[in-house]
Protein backbone atom coordinates (compact mmCIF):
# COMPACT_ATOMS: atom_id res chain seq x y z
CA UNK A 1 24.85 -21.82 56.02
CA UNK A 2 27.64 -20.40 53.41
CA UNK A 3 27.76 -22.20 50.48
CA UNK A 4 30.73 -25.52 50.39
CA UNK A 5 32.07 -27.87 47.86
CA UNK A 6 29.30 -30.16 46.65
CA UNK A 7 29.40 -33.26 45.75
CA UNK A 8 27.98 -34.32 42.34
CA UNK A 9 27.30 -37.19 39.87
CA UNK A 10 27.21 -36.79 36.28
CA UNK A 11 26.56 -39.06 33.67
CA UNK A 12 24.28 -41.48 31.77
CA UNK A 13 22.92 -44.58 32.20
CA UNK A 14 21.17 -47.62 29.80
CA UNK A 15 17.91 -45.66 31.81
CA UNK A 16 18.90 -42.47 30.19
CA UNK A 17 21.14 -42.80 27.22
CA UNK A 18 21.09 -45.67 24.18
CA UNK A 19 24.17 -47.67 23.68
CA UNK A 20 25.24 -45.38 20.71
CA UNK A 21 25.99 -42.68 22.76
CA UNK A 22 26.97 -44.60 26.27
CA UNK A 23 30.01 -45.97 23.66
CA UNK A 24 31.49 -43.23 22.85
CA UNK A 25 31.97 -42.19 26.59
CA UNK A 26 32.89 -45.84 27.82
CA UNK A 27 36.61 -45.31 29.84
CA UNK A 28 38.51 -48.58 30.30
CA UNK A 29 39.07 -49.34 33.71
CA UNK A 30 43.44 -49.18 33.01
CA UNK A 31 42.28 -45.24 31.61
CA UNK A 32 40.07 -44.11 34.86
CA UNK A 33 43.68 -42.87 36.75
CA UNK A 34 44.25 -40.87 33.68
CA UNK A 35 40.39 -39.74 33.49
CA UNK A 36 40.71 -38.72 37.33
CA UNK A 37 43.79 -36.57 36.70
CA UNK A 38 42.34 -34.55 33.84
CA UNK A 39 39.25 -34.03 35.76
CA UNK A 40 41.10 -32.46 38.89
CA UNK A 41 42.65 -30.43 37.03
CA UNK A 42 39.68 -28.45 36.03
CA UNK A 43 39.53 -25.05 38.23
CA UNK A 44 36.52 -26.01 40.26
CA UNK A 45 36.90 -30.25 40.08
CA UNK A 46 38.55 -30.78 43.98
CA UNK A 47 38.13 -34.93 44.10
CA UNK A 48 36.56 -37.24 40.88
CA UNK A 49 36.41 -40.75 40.39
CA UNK A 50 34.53 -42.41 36.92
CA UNK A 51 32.44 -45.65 37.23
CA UNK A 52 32.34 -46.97 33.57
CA UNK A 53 30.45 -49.95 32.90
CA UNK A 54 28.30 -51.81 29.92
CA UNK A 55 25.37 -49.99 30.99
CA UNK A 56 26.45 -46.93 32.57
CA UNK A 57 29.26 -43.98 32.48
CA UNK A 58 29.01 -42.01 35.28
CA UNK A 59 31.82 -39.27 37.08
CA UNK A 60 31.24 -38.29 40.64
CA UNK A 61 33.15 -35.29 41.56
CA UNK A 62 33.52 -32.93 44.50
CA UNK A 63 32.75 -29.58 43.36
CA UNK A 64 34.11 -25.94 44.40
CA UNK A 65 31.25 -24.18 42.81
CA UNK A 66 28.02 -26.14 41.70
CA UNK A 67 27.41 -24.67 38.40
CA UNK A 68 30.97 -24.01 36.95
CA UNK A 69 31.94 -27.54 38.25
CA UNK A 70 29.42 -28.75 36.19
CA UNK A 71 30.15 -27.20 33.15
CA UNK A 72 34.16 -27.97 33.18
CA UNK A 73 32.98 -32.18 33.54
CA UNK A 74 29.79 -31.51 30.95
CA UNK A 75 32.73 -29.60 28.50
CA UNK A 76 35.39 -32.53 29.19
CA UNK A 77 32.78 -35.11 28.71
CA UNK A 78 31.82 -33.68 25.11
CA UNK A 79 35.35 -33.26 24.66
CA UNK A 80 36.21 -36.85 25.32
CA UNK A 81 33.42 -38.29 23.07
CA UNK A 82 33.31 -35.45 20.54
CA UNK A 83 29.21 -35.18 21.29
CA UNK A 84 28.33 -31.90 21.19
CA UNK A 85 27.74 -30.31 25.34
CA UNK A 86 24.24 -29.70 24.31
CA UNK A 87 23.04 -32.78 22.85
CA UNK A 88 24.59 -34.34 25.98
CA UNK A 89 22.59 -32.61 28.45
CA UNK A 90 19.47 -34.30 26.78
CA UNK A 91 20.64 -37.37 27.95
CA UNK A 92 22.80 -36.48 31.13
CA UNK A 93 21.76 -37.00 34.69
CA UNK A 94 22.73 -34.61 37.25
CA UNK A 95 22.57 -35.17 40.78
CA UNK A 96 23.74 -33.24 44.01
CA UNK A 97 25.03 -33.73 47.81
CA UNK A 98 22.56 -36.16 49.17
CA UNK A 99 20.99 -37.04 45.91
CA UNK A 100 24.24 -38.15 44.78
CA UNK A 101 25.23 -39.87 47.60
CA UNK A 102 21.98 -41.88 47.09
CA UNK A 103 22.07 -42.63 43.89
CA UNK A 104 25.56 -44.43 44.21
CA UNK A 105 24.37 -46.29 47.18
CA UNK A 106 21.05 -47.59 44.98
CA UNK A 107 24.13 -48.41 42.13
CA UNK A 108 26.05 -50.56 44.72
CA UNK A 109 22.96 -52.34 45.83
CA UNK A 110 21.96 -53.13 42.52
CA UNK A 111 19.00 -51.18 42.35
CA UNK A 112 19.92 -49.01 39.47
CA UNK A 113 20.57 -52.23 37.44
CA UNK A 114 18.86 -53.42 34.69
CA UNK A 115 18.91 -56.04 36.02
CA UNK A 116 17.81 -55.79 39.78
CA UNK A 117 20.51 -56.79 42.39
CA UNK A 118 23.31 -57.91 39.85
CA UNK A 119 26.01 -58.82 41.78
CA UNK A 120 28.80 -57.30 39.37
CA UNK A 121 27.96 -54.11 39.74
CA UNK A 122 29.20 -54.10 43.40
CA UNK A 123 32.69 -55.58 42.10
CA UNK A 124 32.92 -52.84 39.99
CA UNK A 125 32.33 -50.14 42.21
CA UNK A 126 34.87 -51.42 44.34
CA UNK A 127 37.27 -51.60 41.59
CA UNK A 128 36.94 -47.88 41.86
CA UNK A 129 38.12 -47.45 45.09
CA UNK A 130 41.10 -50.47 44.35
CA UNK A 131 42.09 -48.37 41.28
CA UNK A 132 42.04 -45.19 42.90
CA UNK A 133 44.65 -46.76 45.97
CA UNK A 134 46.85 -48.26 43.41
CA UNK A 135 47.09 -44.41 41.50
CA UNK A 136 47.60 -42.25 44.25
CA UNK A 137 44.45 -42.44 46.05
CA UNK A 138 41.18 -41.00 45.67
CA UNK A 139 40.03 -37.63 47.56
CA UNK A 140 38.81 -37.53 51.10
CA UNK A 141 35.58 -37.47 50.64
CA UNK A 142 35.09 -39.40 47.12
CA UNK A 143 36.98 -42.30 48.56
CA UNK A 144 34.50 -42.51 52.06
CA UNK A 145 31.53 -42.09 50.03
CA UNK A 146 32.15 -45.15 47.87
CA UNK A 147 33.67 -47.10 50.86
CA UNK A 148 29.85 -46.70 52.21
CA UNK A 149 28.37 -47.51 48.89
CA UNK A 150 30.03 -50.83 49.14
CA UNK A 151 28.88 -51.39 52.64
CA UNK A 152 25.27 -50.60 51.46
CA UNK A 153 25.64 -52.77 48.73
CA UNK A 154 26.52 -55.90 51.02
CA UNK A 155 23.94 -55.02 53.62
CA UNK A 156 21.40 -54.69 50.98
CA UNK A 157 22.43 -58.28 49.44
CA UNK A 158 22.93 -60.12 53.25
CA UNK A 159 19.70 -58.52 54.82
CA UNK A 160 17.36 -58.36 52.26
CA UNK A 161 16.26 -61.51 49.44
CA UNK A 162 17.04 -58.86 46.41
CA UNK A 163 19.61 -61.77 44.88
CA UNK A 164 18.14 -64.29 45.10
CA UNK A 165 17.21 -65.22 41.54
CA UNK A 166 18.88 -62.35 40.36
CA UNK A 167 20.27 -62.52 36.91
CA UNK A 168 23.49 -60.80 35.90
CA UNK A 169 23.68 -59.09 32.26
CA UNK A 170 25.26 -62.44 31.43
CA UNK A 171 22.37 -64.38 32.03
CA UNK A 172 20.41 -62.48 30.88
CA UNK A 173 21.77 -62.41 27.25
CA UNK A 174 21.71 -66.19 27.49
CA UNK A 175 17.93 -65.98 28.20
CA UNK A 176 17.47 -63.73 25.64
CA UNK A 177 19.35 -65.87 22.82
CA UNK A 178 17.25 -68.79 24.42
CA UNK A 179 13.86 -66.55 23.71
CA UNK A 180 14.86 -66.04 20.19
CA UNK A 181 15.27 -69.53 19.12
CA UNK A 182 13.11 -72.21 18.45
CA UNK A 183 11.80 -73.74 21.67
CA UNK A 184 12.94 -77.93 20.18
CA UNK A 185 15.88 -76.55 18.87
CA UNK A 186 17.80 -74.47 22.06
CA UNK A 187 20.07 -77.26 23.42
CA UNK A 188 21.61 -78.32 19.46
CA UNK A 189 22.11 -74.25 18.74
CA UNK A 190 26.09 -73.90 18.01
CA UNK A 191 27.11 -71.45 20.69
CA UNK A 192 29.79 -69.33 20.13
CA UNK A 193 31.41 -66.51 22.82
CA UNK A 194 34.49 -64.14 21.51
CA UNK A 195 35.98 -62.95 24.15
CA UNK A 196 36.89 -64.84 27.92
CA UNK A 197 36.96 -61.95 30.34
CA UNK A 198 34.68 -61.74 33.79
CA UNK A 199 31.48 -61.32 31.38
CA UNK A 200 32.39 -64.23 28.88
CA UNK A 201 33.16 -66.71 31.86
CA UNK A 202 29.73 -65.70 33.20
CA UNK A 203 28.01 -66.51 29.78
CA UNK A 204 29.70 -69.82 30.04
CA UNK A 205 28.25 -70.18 33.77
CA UNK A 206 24.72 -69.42 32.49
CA UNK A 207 25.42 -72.09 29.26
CA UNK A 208 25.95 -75.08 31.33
CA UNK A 209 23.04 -73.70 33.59
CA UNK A 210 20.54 -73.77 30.25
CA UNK A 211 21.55 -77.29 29.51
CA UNK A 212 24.32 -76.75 26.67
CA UNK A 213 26.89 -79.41 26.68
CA UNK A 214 29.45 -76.98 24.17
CA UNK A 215 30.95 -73.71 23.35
CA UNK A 216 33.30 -72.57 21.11
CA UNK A 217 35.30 -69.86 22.54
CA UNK A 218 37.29 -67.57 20.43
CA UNK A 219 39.61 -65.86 22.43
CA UNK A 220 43.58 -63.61 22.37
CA UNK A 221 45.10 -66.31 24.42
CA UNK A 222 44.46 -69.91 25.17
CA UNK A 223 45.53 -69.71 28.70
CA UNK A 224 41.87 -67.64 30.26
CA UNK A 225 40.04 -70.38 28.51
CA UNK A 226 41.92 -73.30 29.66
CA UNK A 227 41.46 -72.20 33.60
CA UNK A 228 37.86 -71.49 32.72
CA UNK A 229 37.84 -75.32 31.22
CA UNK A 230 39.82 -76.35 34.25
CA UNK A 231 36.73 -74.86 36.19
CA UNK A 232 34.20 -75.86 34.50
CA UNK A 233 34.11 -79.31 33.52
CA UNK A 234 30.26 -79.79 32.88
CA UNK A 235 30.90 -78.35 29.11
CA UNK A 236 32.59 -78.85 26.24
CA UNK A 237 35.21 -76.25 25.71
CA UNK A 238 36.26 -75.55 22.48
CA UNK A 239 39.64 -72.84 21.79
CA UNK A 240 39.90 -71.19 18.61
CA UNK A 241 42.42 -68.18 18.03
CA UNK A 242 41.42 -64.82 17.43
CA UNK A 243 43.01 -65.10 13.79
CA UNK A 244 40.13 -67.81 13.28
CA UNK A 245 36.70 -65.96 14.33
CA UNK A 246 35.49 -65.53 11.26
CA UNK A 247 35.38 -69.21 10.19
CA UNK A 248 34.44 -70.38 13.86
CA UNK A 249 31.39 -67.61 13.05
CA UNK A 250 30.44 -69.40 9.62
CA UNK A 251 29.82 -72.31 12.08
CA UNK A 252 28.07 -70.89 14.53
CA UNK A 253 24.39 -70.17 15.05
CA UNK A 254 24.35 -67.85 18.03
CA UNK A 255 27.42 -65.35 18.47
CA UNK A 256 27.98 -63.99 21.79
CA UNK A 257 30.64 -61.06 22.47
CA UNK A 258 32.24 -59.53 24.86
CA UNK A 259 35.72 -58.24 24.33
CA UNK A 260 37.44 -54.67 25.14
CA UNK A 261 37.79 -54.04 21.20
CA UNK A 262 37.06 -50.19 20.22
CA UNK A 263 36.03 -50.94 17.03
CA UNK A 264 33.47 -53.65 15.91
CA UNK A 265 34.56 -57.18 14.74
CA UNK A 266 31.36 -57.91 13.28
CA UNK A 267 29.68 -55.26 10.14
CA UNK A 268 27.62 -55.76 7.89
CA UNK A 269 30.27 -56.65 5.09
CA UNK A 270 31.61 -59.68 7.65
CA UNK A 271 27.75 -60.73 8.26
CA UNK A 272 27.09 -60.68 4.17
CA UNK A 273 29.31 -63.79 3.54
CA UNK A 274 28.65 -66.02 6.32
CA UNK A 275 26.39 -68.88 5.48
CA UNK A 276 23.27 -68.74 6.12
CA UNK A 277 21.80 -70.68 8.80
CA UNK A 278 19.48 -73.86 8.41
CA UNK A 279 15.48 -73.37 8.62
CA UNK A 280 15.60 -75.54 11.79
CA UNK A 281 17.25 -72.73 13.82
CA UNK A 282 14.94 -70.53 12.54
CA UNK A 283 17.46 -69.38 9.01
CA UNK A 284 18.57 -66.22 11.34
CA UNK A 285 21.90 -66.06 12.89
CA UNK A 286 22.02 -64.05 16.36
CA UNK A 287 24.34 -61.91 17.86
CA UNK A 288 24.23 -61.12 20.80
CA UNK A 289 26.68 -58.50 21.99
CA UNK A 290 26.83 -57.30 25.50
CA UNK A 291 30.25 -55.26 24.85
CA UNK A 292 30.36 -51.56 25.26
CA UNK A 293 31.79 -49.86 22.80
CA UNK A 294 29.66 -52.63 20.91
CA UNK A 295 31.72 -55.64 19.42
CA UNK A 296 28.92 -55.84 16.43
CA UNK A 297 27.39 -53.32 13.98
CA UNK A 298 23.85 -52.09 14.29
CA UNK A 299 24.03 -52.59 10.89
CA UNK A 300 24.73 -56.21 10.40
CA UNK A 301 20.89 -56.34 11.06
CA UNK A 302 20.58 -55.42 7.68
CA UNK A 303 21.78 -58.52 5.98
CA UNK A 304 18.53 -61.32 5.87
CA UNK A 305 20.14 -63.81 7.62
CA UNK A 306 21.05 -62.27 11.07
CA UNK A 307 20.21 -60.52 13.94
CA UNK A 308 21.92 -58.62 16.43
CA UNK A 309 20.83 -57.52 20.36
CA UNK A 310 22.79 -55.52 22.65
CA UNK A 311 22.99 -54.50 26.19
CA UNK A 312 19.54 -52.30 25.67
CA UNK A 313 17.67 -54.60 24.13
CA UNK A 314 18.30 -57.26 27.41
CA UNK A 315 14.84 -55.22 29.18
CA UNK A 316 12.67 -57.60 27.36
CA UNK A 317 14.11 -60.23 29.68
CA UNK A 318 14.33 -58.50 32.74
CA UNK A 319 10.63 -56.61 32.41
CA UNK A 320 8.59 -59.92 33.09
CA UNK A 321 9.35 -59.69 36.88
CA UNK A 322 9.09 -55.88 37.16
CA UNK A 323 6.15 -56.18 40.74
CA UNK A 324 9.18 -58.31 42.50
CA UNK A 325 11.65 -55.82 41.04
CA UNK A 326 9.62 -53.07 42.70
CA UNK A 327 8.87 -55.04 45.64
CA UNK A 328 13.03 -55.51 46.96
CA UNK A 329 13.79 -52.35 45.42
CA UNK A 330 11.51 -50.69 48.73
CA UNK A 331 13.22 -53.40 51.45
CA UNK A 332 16.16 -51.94 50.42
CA UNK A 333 15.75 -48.69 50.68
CA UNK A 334 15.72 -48.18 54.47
CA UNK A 335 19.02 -49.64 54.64
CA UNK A 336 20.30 -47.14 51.86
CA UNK A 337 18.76 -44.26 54.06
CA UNK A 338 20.41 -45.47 56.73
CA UNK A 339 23.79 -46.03 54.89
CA UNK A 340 23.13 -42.40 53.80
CA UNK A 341 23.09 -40.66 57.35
CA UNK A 342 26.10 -41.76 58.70
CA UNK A 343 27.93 -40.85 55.43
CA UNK A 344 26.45 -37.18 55.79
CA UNK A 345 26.54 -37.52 59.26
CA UNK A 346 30.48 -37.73 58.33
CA UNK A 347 30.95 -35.68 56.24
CA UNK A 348 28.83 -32.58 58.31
CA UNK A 349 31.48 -33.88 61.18
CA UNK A 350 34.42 -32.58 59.20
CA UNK A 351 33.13 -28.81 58.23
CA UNK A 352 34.31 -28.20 62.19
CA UNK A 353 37.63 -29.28 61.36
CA UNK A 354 38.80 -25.38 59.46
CA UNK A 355 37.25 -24.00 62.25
CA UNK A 356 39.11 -25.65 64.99
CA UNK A 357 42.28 -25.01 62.62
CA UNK A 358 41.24 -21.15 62.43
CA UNK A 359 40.46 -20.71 65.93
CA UNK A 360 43.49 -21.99 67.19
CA UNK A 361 45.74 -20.11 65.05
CA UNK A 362 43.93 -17.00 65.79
CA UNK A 363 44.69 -17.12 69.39
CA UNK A 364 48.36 -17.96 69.21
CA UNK A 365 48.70 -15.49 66.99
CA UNK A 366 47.23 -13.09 69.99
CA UNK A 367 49.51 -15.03 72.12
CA UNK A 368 52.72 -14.23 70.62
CA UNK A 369 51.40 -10.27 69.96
CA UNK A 370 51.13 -10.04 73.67
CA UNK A 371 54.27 -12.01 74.54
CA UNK A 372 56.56 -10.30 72.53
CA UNK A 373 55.28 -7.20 74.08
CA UNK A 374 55.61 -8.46 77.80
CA UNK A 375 58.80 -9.54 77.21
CA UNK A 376 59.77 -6.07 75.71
CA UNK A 377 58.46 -4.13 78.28
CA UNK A 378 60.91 -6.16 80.96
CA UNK A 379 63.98 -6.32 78.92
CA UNK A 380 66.10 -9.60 76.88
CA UNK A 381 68.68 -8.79 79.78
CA UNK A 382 66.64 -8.90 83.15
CA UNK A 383 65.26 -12.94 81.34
CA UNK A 384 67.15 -16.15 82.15
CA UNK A 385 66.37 -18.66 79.47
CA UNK A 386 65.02 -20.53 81.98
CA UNK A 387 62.52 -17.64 82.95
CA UNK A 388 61.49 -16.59 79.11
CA UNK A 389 60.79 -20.26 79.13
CA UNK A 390 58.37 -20.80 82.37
CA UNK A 391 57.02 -16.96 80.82
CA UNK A 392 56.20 -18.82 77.22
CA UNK A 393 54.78 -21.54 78.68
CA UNK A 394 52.14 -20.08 81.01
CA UNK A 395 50.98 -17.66 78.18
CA UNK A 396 50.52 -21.67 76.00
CA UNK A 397 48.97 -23.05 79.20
CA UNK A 398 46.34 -19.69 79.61
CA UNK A 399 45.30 -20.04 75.77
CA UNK A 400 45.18 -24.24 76.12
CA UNK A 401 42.85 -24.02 78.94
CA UNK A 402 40.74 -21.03 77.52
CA UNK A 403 40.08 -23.05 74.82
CA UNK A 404 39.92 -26.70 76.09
CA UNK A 405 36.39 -26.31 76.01
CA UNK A 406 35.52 -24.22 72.72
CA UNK A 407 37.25 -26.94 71.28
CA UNK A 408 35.47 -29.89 73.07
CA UNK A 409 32.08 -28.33 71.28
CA UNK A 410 33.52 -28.12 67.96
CA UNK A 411 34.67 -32.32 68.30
CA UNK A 412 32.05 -34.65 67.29
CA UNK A 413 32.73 -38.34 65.48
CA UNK A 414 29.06 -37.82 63.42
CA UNK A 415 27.70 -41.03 64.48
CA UNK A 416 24.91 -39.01 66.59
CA UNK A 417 22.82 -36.89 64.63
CA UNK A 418 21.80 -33.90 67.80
CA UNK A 419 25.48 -33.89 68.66
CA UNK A 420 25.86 -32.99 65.16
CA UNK A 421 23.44 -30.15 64.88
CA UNK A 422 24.66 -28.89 68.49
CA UNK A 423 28.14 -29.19 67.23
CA UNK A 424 27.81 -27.24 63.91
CA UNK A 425 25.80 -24.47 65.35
CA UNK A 426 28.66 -24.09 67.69
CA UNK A 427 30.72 -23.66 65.10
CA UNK A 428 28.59 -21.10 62.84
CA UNK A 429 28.41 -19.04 66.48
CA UNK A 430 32.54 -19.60 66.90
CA UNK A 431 32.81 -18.14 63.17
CA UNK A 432 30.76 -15.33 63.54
CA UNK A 433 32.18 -13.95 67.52
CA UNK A 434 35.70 -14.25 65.75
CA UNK A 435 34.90 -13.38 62.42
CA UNK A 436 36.59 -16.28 61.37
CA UNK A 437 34.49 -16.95 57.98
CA UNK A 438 36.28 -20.48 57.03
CA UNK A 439 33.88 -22.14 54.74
CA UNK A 440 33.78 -19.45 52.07
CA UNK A 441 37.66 -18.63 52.41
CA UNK A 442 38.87 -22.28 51.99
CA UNK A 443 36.82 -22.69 48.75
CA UNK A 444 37.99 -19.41 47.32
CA UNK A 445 41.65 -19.91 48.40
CA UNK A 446 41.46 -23.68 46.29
CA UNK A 447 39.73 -22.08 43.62
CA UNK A 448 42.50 -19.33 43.37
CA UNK A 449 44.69 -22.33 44.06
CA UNK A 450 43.64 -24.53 41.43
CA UNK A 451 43.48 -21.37 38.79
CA UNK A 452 46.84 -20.03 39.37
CA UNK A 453 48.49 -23.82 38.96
CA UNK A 454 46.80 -24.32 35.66
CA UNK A 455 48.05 -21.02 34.52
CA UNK A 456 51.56 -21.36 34.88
């Protein structure tokens, strides 16, 4: 088979990359329209969409040409983060056609999580597809592949037990600032959360799950917290403004962020003239940050009287189940693969459709070559309109009939896998008795397309 576009994930993952690095790539969700245009306007990028989360940054593209595709996203990616191409490729992950196809699918269903079948990973995957329909759209086949991902993701979570005690990256920071306290001491801690967005609410949830009867929660706007206190009456909700998280920190023993700030709110200056924390809560203060870009400084670690854990270091809580992880992870699977052949079986389905297109105009271009010449040989003046009408329309009805059934082959919805493979070698035999060549012509003719537009 001549070669088509492929489609391609690249990008890096908590698995693959450490939070320094994953930062600097991190695209908020109101930049990913913007991130999509500059990507499709590379020469060989046809379709892209970004999926940028706390623990992973990956761009799924449709590619004209494998390895120049490649480099133009590797190039824009070290562009964007100002990490040199080459000491991004030590952490990248690249994966093709099917590969990629799976590997979204597994992301949906949770499996690529660190924590196994967290539900929020399937919201944000379909915020993907909802931000790509409110900015235009996203390309044909970009937008059905993560349509299916979502529908593997649900199966996955309705016909297999893969959530049930699943913990979200939430919870699991909750578990974690639970691990590092003393055991007689968890439910007096002074919890505080900066920040009130989908993650903060869920660190709330996971609170009042523990046993912890208040929070103080630092936030922009008093409004998000009141309708979280509104929902959640089981707690003590305490608002303090932004302009006040410093002081509500001096009175805190355990600091839990998660805001959309580029820059940290916590360094090691900030950490330095807090007070120190009594002997009963162990004399360390925690933060636990589960932002990305991180909310808190690597560094505040430094100062004696506090410790900080981010998004990586959550694997200590989630590696004590790791057999059950494994376990789901394998039920899951044959609903992936299945997930996985109708969206190839698809996409196969639609290399007929240039061929059909090709075909068709070939033989009405024959069509009118041998009109014109019938109706020359006869004379304009010896014609009624009436008669060059009825002549026009037999020479359509010859070429509709002759090739009523060509085309019937070269029709196939996908869902049934020999139908496929019949239909497509149809097609490679249409393309070769007409010369019609249509898979390598299309992808030169957008390349030129795509090269010529950028130059101008």
């Amino acid at each position: 088979m001549k070669e088509r576009s492929s489609i391609a994930v690249i990008g890096l993952s908590v698995h693959t990359a450490p939070v320094e690095m994953r930062e600097k790539l991190a695209v908020a969700e109101e930049l990913w329209p913007r991130a999509i245009s500059e990507l499709t306007s590379l020469n060989h990028i046809e379709e892209a969409a970004v999926l940028s989360t706390c623990n992973r940054m990956e761009i799924y593209v449709v590619a004209l040409s494998w390895n120049r595709g490649i480099r133009e996203v590797v190039d824009w990616m070290s562009k964007k983060s100002g990490i040199p191409a080459s000491e991004l490729r030590e952490h990248l992950f690249m994966l093709r056609d099917s590969d990629a196809t799976r590997h979204l699918f597994e992301v949906s269903a949770g499996l690529d999580s660190l924590v196994l079948g967290e539900g929020q990973i399937l919201a944000q995957v379909k915020q993907v597809v909802r931000s790509g329909q409110n900015s235009g759209g996203l390309g044909k086949n970009i937008d059905r592949m993560f349509k299916d991902a979502i529908t593997a993701g649900k199966r996955v979570r309705c016909e297999t037990n893969i959530s049930s005690g699943a913990v979200s990256v939430s919870s699991a920071a909750v578990e974690l600032a639970l691990m590092k306290l003393p055991k007689s001491e968890c439910l007096s801690a002074r919890m505080l959360l900066i920040g009130a967005g989908k993650m903060g609410k869920l660190v709330i949830k996971h609170l009042i799950a523990k046993g912890c009867k208040k929070v103080v929660v630092v936030n922009r706007s008093v409004e998000r917290v009141d309708a979280i206190r509104e929902e959640m009456k089981d707690i003590e909700i305490v608002y303090r403004p932004l302009t006040e998280m410093y002081e509500a920190a001096a009175e805190a023993d355990v600091v839990f962020t998660s805001t959309a700030s580029e820059t940290p709110l916590f360094t090691k200056e900030h950490a330095e003239v807090l007070p120190p924390i009594s002997d009963a809560m162990g004399g360390v203060r925690l933060f636990v940050d589960i932002s990305v870009p991180r909310n808190v400084s690597a560094c505040v670690s430094e100062v004696g009287h506090a410790r900080v854990y981010n998004v990586d270091d959550l694997k200590e809580v989630v590696e004590a189940n790791k057999e059950d992880r494994l376990r789901k992870a394998m039920e899951a699977q044959a609903i992936i693969t299945q997930e996985l052949k109708r969206f190839e079986a698809w996409r196969d389905s639609l290399e007929t459709v240039p061929t059909i297109k090709k075909l068709r105009s070939y033989a009405d271009r024959i069509r009118a070559s041998e009109l014109e010449k019938c109706l020359q040989k006869i004379g304009e003046d010896a014609l009624t309109k009436k008669m060059r009408r009825s002549i026009e329309e037999l020479s359509t009805g010859i070429v509709n009939k002759l090739l009523h059934g060509p085309l019937q082959h070269l029709r196939c919805d996908g869902s049934d896998s020999r139908t496929l493979d019949e239909t497509l070698e149809n097609m490679h035999a249409l393309n070769r008795m007409f010369s019609l060549d249509t898979e390598k012509a299309i992808i030169e003719q957008k390349i030129k397309a795509k090269v010529e537009k950028s130059q101008n």
